[in-house]
PDB file of N, CA and C in Angstrom:
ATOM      1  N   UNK A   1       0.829  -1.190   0.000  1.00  0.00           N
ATOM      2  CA  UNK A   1       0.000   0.000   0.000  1.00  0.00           C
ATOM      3  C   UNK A   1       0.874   1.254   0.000  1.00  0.00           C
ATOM      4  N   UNK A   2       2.204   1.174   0.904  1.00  0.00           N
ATOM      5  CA  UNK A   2       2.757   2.071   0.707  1.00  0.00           C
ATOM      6  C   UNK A   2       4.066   2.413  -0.644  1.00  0.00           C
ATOM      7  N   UNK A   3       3.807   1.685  -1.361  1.00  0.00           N
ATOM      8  CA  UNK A   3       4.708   1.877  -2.912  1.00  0.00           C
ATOM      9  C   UNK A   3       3.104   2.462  -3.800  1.00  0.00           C
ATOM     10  N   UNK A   4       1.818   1.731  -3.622  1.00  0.00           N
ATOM     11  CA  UNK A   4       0.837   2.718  -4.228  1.00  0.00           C
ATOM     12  C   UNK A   4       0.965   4.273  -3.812  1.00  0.00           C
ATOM     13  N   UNK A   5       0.793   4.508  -2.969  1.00  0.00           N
ATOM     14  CA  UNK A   5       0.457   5.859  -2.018  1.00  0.00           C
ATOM     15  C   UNK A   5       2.036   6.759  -2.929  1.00  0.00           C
ATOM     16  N   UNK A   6       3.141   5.681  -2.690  1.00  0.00           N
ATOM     17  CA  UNK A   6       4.454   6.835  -2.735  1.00  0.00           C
ATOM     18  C   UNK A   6       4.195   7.011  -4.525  1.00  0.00           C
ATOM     19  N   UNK A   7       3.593   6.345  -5.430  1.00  0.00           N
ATOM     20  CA  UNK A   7       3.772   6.248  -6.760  1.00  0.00           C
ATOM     21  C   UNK A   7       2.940   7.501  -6.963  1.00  0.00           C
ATOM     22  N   UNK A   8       1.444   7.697  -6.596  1.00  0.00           N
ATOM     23  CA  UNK A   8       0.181   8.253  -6.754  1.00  0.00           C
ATOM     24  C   UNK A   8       1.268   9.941  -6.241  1.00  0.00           C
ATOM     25  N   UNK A   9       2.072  10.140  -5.040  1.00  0.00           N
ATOM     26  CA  UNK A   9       2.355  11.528  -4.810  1.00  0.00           C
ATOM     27  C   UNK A   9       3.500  11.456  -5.890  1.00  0.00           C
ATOM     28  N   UNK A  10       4.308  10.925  -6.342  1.00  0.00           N
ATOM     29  CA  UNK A  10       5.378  11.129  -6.997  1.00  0.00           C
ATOM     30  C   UNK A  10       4.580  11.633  -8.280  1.00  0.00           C
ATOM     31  N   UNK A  11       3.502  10.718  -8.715  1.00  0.00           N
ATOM     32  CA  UNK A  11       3.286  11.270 -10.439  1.00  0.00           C
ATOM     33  C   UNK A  11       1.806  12.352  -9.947  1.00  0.00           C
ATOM     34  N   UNK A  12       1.769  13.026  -8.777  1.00  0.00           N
ATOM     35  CA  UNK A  12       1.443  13.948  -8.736  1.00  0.00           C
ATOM     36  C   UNK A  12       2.091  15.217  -8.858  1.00  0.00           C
ATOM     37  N   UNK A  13       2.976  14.736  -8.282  1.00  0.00           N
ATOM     38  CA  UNK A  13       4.188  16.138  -7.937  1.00  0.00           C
ATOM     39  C   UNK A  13       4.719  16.116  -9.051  1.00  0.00           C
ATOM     40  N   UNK A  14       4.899  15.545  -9.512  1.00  0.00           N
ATOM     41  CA  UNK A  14       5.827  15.467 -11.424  1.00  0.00           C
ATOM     42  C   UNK A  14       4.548  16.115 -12.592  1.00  0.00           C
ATOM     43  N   UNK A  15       3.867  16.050 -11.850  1.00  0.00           N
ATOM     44  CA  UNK A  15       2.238  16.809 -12.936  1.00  0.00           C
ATOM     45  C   UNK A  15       3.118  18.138 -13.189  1.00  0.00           C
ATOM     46  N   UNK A  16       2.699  18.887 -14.348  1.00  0.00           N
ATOM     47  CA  UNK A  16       3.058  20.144 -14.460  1.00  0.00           C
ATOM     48  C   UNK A  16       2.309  20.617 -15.711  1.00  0.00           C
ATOM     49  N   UNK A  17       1.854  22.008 -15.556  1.00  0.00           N
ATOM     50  CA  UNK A  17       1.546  22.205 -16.883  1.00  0.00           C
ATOM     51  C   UNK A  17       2.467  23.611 -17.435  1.00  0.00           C
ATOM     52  N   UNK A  18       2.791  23.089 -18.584  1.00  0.00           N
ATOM     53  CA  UNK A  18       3.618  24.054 -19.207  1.00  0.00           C
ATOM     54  C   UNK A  18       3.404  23.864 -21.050  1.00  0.00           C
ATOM     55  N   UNK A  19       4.694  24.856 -21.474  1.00  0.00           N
ATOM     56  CA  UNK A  19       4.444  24.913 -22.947  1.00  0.00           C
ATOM     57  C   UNK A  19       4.583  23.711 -23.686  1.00  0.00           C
ATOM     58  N   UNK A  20       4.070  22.731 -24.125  1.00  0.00           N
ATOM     59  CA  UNK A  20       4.612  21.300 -24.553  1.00  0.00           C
ATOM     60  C   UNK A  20       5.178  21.763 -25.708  1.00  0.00           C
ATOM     61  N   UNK A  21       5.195  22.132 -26.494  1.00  0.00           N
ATOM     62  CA  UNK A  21       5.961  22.313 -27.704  1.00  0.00           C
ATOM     63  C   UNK A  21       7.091  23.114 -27.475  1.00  0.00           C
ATOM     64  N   UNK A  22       7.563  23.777 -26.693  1.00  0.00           N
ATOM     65  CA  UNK A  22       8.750  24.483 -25.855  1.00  0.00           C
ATOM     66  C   UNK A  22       9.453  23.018 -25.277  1.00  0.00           C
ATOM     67  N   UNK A  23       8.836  21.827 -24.421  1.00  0.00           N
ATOM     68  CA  UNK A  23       9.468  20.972 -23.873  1.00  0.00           C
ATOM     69  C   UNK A  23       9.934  20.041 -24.931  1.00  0.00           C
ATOM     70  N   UNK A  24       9.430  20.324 -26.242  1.00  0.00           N
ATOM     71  CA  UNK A  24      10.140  18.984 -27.051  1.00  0.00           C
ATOM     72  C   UNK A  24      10.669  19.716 -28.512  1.00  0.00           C
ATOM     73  N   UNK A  25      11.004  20.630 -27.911  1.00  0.00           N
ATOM     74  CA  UNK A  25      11.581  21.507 -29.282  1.00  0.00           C
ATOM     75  C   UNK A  25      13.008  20.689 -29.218  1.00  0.00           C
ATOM     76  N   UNK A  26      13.566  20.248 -28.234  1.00  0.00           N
ATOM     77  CA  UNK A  26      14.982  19.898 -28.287  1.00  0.00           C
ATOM     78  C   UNK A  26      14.768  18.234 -29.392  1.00  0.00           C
ATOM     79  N   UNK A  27      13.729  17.710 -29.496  1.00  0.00           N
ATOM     80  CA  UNK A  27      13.762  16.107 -30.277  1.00  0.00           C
ATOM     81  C   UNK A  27      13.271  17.010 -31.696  1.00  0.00           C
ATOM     82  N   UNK A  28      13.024  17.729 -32.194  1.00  0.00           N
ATOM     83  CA  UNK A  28      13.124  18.596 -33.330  1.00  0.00           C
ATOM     84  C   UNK A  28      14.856  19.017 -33.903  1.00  0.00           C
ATOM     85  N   UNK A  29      15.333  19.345 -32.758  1.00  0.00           N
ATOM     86  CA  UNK A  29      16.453  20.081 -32.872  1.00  0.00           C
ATOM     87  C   UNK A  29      17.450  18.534 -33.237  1.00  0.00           C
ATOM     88  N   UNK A  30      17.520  17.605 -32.813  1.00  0.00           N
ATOM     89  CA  UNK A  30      17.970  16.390 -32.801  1.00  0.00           C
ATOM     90  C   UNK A  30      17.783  15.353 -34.477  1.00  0.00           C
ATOM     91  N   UNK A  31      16.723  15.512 -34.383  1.00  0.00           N
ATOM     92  CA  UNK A  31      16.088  15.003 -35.886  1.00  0.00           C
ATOM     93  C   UNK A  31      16.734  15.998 -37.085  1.00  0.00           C
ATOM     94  N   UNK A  32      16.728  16.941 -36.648  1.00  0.00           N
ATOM     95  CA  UNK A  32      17.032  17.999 -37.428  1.00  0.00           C
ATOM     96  C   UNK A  32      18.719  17.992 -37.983  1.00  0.00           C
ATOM     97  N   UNK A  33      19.247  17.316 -37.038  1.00  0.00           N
ATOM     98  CA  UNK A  33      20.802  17.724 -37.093  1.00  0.00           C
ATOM     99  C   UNK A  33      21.472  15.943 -37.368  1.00  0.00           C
ATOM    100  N   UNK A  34      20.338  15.055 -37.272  1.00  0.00           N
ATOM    101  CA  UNK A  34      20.543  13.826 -37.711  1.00  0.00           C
ATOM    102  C   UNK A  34      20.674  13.484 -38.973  1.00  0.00           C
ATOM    103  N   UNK A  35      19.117  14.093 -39.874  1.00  0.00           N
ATOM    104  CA  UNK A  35      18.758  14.147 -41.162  1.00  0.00           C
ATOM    105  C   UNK A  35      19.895  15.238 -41.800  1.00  0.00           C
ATOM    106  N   UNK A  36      20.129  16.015 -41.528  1.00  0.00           N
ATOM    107  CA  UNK A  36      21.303  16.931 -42.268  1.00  0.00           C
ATOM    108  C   UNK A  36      22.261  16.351 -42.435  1.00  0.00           C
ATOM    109  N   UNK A  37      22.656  15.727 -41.165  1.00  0.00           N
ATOM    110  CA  UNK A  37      24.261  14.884 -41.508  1.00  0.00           C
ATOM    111  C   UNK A  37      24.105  13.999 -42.595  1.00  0.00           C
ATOM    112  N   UNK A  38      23.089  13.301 -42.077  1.00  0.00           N
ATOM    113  CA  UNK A  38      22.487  11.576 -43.666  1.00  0.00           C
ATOM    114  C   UNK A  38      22.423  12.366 -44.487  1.00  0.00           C
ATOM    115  N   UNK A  39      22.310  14.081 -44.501  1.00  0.00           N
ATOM    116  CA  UNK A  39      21.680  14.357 -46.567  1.00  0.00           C
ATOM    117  C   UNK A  39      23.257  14.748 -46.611  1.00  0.00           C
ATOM    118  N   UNK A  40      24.293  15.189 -45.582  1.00  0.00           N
ATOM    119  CA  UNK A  40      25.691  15.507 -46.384  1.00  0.00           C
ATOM    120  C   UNK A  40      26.605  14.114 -46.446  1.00  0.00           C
ATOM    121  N   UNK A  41      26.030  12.960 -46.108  1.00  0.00           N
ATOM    122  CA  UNK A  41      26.922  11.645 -46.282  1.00  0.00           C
ATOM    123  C   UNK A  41      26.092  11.594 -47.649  1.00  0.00           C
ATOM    124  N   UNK A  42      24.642  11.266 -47.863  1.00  0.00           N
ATOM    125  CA  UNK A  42      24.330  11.447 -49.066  1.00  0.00           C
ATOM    126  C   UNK A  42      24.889  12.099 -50.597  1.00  0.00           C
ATOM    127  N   UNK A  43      24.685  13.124 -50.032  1.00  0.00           N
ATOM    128  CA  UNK A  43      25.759  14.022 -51.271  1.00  0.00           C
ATOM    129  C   UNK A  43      26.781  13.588 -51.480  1.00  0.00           C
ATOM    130  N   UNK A  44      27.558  13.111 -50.482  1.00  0.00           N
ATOM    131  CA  UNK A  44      29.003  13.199 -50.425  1.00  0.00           C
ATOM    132  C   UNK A  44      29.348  12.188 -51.826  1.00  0.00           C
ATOM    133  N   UNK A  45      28.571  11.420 -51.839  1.00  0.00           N
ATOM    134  CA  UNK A  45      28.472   9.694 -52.495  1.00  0.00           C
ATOM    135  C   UNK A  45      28.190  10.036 -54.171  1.00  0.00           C
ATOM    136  N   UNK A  46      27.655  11.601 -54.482  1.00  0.00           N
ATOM    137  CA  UNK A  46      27.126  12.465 -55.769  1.00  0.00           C
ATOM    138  C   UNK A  46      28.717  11.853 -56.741  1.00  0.00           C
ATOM    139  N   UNK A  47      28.343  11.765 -57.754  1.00  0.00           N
ATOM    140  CA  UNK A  47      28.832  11.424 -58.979  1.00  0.00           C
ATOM    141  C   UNK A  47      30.021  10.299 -59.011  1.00  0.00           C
ATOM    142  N   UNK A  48      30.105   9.490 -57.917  1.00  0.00           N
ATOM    143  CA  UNK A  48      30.942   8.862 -57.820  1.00  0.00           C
ATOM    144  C   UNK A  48      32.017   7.993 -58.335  1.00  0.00           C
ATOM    145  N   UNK A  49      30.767   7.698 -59.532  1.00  0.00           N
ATOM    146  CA  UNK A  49      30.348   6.739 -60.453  1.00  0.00           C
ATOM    147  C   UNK A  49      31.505   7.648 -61.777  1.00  0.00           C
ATOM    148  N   UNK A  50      31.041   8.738 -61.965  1.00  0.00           N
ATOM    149  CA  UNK A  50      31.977   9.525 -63.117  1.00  0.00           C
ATOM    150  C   UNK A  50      33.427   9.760 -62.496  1.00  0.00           C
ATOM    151  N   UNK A  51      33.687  10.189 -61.096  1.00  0.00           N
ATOM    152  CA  UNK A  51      34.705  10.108 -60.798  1.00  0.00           C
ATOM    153  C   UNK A  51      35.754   8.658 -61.412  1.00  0.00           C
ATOM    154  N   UNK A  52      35.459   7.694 -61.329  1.00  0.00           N
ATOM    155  CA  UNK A  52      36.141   6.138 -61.586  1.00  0.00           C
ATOM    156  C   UNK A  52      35.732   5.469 -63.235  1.00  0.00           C
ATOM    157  N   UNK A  53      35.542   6.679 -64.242  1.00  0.00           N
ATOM    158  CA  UNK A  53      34.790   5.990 -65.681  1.00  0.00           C
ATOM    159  C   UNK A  53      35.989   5.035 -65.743  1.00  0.00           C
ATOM    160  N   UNK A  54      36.830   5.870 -65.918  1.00  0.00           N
ATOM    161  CA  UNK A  54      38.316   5.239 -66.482  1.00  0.00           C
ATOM    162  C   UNK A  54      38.773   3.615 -65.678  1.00  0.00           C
ATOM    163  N   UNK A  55      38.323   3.333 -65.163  1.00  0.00           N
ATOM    164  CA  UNK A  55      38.621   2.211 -64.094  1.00  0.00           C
ATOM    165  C   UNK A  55      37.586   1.114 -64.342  1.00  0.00           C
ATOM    166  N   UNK A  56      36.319   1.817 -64.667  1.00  0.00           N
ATOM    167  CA  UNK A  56      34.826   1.229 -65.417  1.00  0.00           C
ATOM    168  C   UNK A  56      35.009   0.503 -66.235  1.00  0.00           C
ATOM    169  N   UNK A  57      35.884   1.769 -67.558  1.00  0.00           N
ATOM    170  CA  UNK A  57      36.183   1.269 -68.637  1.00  0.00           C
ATOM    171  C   UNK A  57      36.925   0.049 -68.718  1.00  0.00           C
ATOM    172  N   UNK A  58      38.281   0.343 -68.303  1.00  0.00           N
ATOM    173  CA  UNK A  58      39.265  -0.625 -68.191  1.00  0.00           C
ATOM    174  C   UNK A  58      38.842  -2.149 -68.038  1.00  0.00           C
ATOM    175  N   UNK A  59      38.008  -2.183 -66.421  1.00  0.00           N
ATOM    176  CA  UNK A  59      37.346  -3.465 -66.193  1.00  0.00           C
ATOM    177  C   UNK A  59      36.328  -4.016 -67.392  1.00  0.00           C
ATOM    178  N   UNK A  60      35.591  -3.314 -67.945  1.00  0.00           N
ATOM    179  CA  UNK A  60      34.643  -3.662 -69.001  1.00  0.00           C
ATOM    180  C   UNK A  60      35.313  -4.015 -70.067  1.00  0.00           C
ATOM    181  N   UNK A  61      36.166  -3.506 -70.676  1.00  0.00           N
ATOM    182  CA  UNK A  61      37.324  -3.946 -72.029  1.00  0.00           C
ATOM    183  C   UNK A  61      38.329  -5.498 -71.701  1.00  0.00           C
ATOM    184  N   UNK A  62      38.496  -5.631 -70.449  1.00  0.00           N
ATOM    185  CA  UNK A  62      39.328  -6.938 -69.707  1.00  0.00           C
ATOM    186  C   UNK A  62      38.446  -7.841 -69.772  1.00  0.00           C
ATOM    187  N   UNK A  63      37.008  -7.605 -69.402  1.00  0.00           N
ATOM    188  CA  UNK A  63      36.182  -8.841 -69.069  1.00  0.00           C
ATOM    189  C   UNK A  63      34.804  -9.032 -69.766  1.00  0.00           C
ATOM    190  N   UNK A  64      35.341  -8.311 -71.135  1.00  0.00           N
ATOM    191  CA  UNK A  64      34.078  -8.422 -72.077  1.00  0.00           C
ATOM    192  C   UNK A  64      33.622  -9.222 -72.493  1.00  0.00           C
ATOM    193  N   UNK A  65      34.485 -10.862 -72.758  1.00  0.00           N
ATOM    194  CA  UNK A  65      33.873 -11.585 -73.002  1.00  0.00           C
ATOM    195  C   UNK A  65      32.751 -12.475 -71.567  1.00  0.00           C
ATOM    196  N   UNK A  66      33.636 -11.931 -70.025  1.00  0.00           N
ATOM    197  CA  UNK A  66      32.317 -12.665 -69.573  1.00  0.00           C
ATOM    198  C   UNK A  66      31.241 -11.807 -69.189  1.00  0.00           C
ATOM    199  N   UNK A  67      31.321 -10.595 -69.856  1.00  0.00           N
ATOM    200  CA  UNK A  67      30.002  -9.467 -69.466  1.00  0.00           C
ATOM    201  C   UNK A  67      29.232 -10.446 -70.469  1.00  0.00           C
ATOM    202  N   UNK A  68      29.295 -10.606 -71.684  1.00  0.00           N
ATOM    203  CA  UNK A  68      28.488 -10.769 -72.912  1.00  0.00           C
ATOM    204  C   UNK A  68      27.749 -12.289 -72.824  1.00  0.00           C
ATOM    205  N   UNK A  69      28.782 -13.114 -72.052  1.00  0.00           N
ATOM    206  CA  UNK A  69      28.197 -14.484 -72.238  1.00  0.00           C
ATOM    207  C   UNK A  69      27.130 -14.233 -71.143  1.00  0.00           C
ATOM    208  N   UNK A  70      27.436 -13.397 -69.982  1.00  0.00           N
ATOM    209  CA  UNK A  70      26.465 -13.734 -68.624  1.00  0.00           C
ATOM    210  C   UNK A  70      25.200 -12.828 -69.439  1.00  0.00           C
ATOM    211  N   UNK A  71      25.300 -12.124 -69.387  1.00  0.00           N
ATOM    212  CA  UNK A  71      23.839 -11.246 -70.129  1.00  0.00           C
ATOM    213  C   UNK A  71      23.593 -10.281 -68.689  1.00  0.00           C
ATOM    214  N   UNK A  72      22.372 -10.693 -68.064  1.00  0.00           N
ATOM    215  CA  UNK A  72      21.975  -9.466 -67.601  1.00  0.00           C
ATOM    216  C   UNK A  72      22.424  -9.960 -65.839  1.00  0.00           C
ATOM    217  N   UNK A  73      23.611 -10.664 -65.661  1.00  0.00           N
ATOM    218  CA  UNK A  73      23.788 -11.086 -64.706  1.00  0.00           C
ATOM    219  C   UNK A  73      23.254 -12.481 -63.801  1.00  0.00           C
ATOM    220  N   UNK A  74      22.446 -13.239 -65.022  1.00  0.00           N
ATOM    221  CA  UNK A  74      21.939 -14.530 -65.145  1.00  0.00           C
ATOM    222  C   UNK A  74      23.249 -15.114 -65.755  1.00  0.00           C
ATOM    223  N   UNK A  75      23.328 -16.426 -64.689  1.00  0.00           N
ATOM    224  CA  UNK A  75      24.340 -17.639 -65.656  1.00  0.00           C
ATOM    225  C   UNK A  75      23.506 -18.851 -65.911  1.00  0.00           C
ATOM    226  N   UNK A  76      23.316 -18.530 -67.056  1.00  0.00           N
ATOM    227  CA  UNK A  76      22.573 -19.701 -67.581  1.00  0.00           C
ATOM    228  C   UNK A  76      23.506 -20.434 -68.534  1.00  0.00           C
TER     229      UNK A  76
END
């Protein structure tokens, strides 16, 4: 009875009323600075592909005959 009684004043005394959108502006601020970082690792990853043609190329001219036999990455 007395862990009811102490629970019932504790989440009384913890009652409060205030600005709620003031109290959770900080999980805004968090999300906010999460998603920015993922969109500049994102970017970062931008044209990557043109950076390395020459290396593309190379591999594709070496191993043309087994690009052509496999087809679309089926070995049949």
């Amino acid at each position: 009875m007395i862990l009811a009684t102490t629970l019932a004043l504790v989440a009384e005394e913890a009652e409060h009323h205030g600005n709620v959108a003031l109290e959770t502006f900080g999980y805004g601020v968090v999300a906010f600075v999460v998603f920015s970082a993922l969109g500049l690792v994102t970017l970062s990853y931008r044209n990557v592909a043109n950076r390395h043609a020459h290396k593309a190329e190379a591999y594709a001219k070496k191993h043309a005959a087994d690009l052509q036999s496999t087809g679309h990455g089926h070995g049949h």
